[in-house]
PDB file of N, CA and C in Angstrom:
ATOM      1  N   UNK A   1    -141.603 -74.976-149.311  1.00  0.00           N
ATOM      2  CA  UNK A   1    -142.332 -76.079-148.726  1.00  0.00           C
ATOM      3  C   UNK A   1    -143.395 -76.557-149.704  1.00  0.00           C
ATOM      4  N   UNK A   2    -142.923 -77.206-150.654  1.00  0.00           N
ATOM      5  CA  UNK A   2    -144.335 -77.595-151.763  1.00  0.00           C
ATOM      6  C   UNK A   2    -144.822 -78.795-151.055  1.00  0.00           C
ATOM      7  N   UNK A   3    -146.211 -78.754-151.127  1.00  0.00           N
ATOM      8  CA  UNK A   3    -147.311 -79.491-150.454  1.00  0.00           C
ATOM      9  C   UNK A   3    -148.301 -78.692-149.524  1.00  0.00           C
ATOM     10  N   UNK A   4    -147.495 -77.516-148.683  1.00  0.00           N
ATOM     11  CA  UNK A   4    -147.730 -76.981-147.972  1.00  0.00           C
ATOM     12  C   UNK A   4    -149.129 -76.497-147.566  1.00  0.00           C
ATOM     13  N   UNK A   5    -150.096 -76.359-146.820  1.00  0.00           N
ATOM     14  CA  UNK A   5    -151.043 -75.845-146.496  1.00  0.00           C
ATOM     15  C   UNK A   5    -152.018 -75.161-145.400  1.00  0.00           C
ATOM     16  N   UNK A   6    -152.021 -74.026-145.597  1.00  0.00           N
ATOM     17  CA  UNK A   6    -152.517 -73.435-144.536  1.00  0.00           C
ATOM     18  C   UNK A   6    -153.793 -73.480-143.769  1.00  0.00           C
ATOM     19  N   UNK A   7    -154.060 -74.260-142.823  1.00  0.00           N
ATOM     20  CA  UNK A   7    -155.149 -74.876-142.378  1.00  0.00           C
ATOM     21  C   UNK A   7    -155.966 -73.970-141.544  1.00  0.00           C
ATOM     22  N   UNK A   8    -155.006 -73.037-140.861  1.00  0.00           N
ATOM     23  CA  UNK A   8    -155.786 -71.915-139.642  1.00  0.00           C
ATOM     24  C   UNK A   8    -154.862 -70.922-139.574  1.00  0.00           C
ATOM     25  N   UNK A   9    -155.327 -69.758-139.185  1.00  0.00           N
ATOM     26  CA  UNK A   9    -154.765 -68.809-138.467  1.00  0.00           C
ATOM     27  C   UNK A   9    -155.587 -68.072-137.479  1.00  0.00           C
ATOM     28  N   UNK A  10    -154.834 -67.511-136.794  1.00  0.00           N
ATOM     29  CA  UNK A  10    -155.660 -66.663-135.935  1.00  0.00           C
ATOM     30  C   UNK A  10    -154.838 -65.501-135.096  1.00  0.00           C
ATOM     31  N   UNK A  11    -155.076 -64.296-134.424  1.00  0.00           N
ATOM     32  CA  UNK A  11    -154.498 -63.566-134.120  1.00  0.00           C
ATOM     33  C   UNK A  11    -154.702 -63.177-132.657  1.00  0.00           C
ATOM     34  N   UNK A  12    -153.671 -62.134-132.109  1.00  0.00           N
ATOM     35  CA  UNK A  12    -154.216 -61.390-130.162  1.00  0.00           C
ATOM     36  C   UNK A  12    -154.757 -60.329-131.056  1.00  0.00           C
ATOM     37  N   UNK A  13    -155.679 -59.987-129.778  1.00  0.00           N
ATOM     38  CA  UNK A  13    -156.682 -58.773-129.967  1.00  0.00           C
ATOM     39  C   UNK A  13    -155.665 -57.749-129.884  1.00  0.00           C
ATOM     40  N   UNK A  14    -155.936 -56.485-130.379  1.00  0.00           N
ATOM     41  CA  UNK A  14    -154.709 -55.229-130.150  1.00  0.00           C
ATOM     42  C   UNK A  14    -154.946 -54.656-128.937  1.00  0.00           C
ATOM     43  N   UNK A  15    -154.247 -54.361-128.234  1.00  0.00           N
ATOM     44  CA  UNK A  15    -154.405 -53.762-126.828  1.00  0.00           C
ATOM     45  C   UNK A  15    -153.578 -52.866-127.008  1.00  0.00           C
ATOM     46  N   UNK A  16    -153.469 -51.741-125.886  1.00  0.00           N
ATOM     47  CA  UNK A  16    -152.816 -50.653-125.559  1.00  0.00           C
ATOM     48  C   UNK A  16    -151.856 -50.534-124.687  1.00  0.00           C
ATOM     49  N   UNK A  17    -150.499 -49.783-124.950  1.00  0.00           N
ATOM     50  CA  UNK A  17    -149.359 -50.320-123.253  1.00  0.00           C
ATOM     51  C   UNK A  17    -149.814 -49.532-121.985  1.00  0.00           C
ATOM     52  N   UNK A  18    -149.762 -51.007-121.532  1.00  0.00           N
ATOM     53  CA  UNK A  18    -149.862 -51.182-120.127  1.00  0.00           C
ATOM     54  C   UNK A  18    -151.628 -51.369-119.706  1.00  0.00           C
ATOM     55  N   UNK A  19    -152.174 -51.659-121.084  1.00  0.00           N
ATOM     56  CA  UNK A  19    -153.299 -52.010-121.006  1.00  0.00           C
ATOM     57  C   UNK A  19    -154.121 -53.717-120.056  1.00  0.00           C
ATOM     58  N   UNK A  20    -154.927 -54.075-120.741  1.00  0.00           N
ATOM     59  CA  UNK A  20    -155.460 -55.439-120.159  1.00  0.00           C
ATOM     60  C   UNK A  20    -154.629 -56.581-120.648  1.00  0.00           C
ATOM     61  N   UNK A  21    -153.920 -56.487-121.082  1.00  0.00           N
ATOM     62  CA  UNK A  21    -153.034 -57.286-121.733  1.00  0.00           C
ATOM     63  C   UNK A  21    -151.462 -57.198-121.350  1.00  0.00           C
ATOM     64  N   UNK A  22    -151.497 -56.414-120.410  1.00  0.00           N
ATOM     65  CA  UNK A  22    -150.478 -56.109-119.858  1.00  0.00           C
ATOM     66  C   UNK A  22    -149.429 -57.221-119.301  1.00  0.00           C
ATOM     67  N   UNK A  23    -150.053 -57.796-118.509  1.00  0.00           N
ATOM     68  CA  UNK A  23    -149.630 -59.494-117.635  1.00  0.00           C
ATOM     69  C   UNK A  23    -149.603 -60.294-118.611  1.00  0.00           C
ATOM     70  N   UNK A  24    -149.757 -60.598-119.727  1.00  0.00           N
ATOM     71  CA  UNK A  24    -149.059 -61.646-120.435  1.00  0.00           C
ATOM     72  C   UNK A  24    -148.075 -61.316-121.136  1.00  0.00           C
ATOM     73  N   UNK A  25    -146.858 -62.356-121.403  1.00  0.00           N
ATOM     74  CA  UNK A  25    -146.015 -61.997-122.088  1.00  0.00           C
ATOM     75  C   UNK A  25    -146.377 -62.311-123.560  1.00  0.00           C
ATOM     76  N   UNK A  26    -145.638 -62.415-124.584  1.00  0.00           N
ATOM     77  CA  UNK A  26    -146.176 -62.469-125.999  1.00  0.00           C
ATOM     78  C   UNK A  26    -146.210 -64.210-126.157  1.00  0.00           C
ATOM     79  N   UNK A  27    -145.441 -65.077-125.512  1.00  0.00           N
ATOM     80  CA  UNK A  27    -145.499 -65.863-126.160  1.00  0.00           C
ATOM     81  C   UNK A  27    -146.630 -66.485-125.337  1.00  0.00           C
ATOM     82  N   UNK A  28    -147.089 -66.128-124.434  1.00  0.00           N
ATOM     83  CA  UNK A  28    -148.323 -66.486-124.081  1.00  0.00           C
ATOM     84  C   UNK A  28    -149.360 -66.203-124.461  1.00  0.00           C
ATOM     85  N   UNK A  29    -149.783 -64.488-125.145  1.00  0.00           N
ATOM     86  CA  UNK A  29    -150.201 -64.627-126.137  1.00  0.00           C
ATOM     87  C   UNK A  29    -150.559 -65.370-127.470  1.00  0.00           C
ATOM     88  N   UNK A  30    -149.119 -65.936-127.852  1.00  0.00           N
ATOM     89  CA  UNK A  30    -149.113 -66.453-128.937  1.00  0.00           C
ATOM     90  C   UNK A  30    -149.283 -68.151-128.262  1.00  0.00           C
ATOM     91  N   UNK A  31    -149.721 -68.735-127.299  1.00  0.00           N
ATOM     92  CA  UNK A  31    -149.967 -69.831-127.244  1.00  0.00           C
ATOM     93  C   UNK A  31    -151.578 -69.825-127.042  1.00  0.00           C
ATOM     94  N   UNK A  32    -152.328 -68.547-126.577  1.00  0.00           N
ATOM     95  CA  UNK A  32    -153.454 -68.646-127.112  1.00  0.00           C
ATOM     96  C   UNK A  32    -154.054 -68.519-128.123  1.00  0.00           C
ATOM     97  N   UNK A  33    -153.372 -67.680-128.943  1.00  0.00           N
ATOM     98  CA  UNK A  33    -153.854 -67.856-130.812  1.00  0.00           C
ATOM     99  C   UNK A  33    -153.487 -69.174-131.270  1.00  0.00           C
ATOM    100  N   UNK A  34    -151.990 -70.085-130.954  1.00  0.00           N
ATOM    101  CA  UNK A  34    -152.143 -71.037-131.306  1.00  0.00           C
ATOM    102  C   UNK A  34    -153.195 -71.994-131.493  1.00  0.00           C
ATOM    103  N   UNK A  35    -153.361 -72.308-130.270  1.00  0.00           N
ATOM    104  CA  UNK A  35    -154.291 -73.086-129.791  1.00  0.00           C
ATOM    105  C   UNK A  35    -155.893 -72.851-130.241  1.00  0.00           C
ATOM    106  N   UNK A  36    -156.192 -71.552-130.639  1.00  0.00           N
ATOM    107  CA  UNK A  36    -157.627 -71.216-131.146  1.00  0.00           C
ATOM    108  C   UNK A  36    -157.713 -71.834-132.516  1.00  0.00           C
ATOM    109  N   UNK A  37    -155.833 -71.664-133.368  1.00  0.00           N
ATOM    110  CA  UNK A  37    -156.256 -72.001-134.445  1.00  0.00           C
ATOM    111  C   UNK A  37    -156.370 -73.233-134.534  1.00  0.00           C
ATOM    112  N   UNK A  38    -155.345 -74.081-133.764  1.00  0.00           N
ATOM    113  CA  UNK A  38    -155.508 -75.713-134.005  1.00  0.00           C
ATOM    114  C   UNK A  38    -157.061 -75.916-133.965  1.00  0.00           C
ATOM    115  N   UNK A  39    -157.472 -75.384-132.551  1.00  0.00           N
ATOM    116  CA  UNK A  39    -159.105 -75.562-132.030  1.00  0.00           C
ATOM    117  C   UNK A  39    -160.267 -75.092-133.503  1.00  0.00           C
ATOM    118  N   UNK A  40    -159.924 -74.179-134.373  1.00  0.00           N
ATOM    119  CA  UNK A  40    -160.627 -74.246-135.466  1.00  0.00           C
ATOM    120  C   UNK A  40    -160.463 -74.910-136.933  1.00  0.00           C
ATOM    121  N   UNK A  41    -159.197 -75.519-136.559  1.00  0.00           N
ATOM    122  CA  UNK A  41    -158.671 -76.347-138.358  1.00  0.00           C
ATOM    123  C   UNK A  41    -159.668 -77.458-137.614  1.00  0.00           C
ATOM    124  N   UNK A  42    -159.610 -77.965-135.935  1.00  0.00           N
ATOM    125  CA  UNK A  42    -159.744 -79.639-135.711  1.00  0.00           C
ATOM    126  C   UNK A  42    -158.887 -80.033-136.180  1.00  0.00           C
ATOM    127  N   UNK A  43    -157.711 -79.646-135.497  1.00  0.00           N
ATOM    128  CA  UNK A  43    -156.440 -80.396-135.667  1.00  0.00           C
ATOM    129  C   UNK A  43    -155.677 -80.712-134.490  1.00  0.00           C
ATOM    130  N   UNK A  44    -155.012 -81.758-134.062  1.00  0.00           N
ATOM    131  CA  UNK A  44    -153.890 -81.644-132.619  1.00  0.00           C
ATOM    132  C   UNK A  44    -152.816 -80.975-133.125  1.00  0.00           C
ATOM    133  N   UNK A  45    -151.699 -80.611-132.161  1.00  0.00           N
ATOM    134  CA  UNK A  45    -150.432 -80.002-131.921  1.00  0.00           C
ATOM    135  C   UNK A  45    -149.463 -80.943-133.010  1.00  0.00           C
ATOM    136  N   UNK A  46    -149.643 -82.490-132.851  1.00  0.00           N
ATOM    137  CA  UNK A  46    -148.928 -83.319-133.229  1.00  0.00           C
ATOM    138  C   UNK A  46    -149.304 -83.472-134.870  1.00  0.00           C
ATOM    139  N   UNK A  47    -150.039 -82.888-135.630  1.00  0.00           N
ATOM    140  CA  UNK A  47    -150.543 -82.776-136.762  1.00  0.00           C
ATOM    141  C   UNK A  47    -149.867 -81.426-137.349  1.00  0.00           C
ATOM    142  N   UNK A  48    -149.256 -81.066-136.806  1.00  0.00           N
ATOM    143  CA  UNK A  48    -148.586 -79.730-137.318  1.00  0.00           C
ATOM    144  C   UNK A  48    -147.352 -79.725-137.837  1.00  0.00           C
ATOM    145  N   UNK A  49    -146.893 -79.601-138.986  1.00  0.00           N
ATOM    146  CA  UNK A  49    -145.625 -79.545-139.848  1.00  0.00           C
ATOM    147  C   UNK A  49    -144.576 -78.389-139.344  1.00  0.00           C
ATOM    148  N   UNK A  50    -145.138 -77.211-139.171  1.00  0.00           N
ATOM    149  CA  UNK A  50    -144.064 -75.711-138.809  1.00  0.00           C
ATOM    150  C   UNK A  50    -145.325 -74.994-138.642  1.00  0.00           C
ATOM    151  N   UNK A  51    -144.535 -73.993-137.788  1.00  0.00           N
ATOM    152  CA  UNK A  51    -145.332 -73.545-137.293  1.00  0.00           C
ATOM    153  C   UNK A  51    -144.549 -71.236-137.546  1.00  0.00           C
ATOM    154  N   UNK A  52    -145.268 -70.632-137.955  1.00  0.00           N
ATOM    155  CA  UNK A  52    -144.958 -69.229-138.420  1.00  0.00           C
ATOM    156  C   UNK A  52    -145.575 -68.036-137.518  1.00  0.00           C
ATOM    157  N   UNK A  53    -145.198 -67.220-136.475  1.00  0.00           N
ATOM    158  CA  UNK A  53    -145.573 -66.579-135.729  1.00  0.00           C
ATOM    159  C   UNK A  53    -144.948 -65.178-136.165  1.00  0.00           C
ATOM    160  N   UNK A  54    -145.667 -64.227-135.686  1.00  0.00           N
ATOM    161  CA  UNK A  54    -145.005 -62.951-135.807  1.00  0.00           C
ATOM    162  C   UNK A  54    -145.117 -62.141-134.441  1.00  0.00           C
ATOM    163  N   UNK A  55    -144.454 -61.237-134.555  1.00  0.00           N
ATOM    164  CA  UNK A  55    -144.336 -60.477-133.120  1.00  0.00           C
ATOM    165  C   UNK A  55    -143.431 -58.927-133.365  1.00  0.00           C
ATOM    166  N   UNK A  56    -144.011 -57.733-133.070  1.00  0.00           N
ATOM    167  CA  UNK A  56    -143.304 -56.634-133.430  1.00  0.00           C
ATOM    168  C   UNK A  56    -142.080 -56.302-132.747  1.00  0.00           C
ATOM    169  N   UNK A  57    -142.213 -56.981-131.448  1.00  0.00           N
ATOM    170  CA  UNK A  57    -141.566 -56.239-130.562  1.00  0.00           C
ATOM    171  C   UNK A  57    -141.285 -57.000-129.804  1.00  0.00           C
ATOM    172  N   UNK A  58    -140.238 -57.769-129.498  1.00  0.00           N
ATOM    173  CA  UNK A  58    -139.449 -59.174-129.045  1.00  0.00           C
ATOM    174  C   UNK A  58    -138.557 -58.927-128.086  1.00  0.00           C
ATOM    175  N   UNK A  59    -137.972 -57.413-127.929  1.00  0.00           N
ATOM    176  CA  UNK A  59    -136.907 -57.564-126.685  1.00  0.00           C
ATOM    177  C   UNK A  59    -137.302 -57.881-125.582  1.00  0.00           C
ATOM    178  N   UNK A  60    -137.000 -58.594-124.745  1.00  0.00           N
ATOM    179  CA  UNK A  60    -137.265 -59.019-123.213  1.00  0.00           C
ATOM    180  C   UNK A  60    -137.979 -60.507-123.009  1.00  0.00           C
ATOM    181  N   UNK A  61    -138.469 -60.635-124.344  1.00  0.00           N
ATOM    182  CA  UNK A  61    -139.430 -61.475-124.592  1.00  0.00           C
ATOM    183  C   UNK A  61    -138.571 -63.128-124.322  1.00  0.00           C
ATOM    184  N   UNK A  62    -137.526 -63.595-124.713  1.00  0.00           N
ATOM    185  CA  UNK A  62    -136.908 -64.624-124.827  1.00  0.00           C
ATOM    186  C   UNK A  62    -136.499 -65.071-126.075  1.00  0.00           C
ATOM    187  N   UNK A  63    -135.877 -66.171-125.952  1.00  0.00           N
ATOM    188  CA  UNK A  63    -135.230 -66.263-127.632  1.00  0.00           C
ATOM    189  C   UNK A  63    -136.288 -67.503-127.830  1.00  0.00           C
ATOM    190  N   UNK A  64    -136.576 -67.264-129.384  1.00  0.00           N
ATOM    191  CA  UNK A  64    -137.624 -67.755-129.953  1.00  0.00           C
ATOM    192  C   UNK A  64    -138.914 -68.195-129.544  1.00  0.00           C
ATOM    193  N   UNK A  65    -140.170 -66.917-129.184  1.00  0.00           N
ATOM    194  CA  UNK A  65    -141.126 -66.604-128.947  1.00  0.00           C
ATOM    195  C   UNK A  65    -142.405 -67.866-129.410  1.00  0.00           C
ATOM    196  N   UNK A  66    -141.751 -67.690-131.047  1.00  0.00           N
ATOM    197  CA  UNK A  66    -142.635 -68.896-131.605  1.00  0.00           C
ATOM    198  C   UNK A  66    -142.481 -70.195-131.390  1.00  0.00           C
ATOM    199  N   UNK A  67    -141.722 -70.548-130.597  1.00  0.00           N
ATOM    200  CA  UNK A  67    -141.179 -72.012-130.091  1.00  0.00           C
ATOM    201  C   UNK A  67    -141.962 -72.137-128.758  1.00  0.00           C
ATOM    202  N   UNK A  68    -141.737 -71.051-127.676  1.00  0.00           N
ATOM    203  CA  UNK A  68    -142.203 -70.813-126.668  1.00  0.00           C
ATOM    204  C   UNK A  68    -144.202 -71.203-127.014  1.00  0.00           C
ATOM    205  N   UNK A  69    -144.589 -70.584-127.938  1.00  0.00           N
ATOM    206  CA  UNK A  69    -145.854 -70.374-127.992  1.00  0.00           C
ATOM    207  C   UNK A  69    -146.499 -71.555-128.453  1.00  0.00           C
ATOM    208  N   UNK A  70    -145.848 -72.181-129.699  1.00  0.00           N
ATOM    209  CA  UNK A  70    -146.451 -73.478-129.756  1.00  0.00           C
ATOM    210  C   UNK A  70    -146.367 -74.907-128.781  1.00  0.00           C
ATOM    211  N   UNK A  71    -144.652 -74.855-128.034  1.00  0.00           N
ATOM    212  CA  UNK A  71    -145.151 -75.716-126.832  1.00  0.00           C
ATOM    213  C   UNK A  71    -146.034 -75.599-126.001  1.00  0.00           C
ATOM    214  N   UNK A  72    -146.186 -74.584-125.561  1.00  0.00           N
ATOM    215  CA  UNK A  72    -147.470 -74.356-124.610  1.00  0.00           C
ATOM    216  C   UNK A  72    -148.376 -74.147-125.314  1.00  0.00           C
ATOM    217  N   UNK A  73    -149.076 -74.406-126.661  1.00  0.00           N
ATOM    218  CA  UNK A  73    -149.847 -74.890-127.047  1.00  0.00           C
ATOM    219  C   UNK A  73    -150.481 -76.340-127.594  1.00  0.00           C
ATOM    220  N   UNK A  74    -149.227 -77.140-127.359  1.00  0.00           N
ATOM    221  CA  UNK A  74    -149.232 -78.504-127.477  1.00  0.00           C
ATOM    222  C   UNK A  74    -149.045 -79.073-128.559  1.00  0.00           C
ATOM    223  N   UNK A  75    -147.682 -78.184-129.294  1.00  0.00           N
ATOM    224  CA  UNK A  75    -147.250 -78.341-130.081  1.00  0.00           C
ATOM    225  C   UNK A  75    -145.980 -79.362-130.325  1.00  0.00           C
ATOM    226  N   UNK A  76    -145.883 -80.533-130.660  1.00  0.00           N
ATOM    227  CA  UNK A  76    -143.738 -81.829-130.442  1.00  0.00           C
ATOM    228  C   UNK A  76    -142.920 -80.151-130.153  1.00  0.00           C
ATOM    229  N   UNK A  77    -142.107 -80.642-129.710  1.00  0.00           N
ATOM    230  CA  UNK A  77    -140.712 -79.776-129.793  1.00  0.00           C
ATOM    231  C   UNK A  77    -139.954 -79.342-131.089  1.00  0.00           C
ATOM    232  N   UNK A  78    -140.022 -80.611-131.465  1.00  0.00           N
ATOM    233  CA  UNK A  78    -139.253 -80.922-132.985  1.00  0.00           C
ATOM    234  C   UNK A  78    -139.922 -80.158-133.875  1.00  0.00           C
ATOM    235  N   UNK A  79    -141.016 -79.608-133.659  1.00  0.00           N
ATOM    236  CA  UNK A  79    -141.352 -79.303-134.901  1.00  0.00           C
ATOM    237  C   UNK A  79    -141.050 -77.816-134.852  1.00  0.00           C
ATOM    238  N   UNK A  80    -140.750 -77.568-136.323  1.00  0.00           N
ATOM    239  CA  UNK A  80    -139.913 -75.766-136.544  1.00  0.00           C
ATOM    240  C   UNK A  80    -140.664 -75.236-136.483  1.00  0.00           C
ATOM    241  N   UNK A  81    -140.209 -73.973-135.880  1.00  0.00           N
ATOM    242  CA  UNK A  81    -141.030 -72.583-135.520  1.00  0.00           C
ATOM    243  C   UNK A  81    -140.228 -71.124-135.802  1.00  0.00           C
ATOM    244  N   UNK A  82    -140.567 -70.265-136.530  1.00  0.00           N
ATOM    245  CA  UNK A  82    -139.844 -69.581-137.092  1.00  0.00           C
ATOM    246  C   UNK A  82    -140.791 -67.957-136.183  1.00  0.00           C
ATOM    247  N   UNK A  83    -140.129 -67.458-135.664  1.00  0.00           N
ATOM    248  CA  UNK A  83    -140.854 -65.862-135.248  1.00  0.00           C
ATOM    249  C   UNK A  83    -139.806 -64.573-136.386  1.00  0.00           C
ATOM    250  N   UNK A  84    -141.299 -63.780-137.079  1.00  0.00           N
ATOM    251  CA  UNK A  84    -140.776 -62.805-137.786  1.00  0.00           C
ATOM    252  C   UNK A  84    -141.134 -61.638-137.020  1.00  0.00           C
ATOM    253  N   UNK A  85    -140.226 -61.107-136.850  1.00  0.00           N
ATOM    254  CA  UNK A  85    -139.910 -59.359-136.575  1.00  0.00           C
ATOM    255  C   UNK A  85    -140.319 -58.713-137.798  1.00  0.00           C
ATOM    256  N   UNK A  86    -141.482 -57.698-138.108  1.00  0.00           N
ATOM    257  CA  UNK A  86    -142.137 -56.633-139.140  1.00  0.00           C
ATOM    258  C   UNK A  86    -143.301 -56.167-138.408  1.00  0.00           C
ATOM    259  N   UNK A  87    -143.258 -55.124-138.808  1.00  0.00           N
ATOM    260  CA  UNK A  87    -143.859 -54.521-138.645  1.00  0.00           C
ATOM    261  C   UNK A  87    -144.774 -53.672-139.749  1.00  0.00           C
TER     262      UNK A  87
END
């Protein structure tokens, strides 16, 4: 992606299983980090080129977490979202 630039990131707090964090699923998680980071570049959803999420642990979760997380962060549809599995 030459041009490319990374404007924000941001992360979920680490919690413990079956901790306070229990009731959300990840990509709800990941639509509140979204959204913190747009909220700190000062950027909208619609200003966003792709979008790169990670997640350790994805079974149950749905297919493509990072898609899930940036729409409900108010992110176009269209725009790519890639979720990496590492740990």
């Amino acid at each position: 992606m030459p041009g490319s630039v990374i404007v924000s990131g941001a992360r979920t707090p680490i919690g413990r299983f079956n901790g306070g964090l229990a009731n959300f699923t990840g990509a709800e998680l990941g639509t509140h980090a979204i959204s913190a980071a747009l909220e700190r570049a000062g950027i909208t959803g619609d200003q966003v080129d792709h979008v790169v999420m990670g997640q350790v642990l994805q079974a149950g979760q749905g297919q493509i977490t990072a898609r899930q997380a940036a729409v409900g962060a108010g992110i176009p549809m269209d725009v790519p979202a890639i979720t990496i599995n590492k740990v």
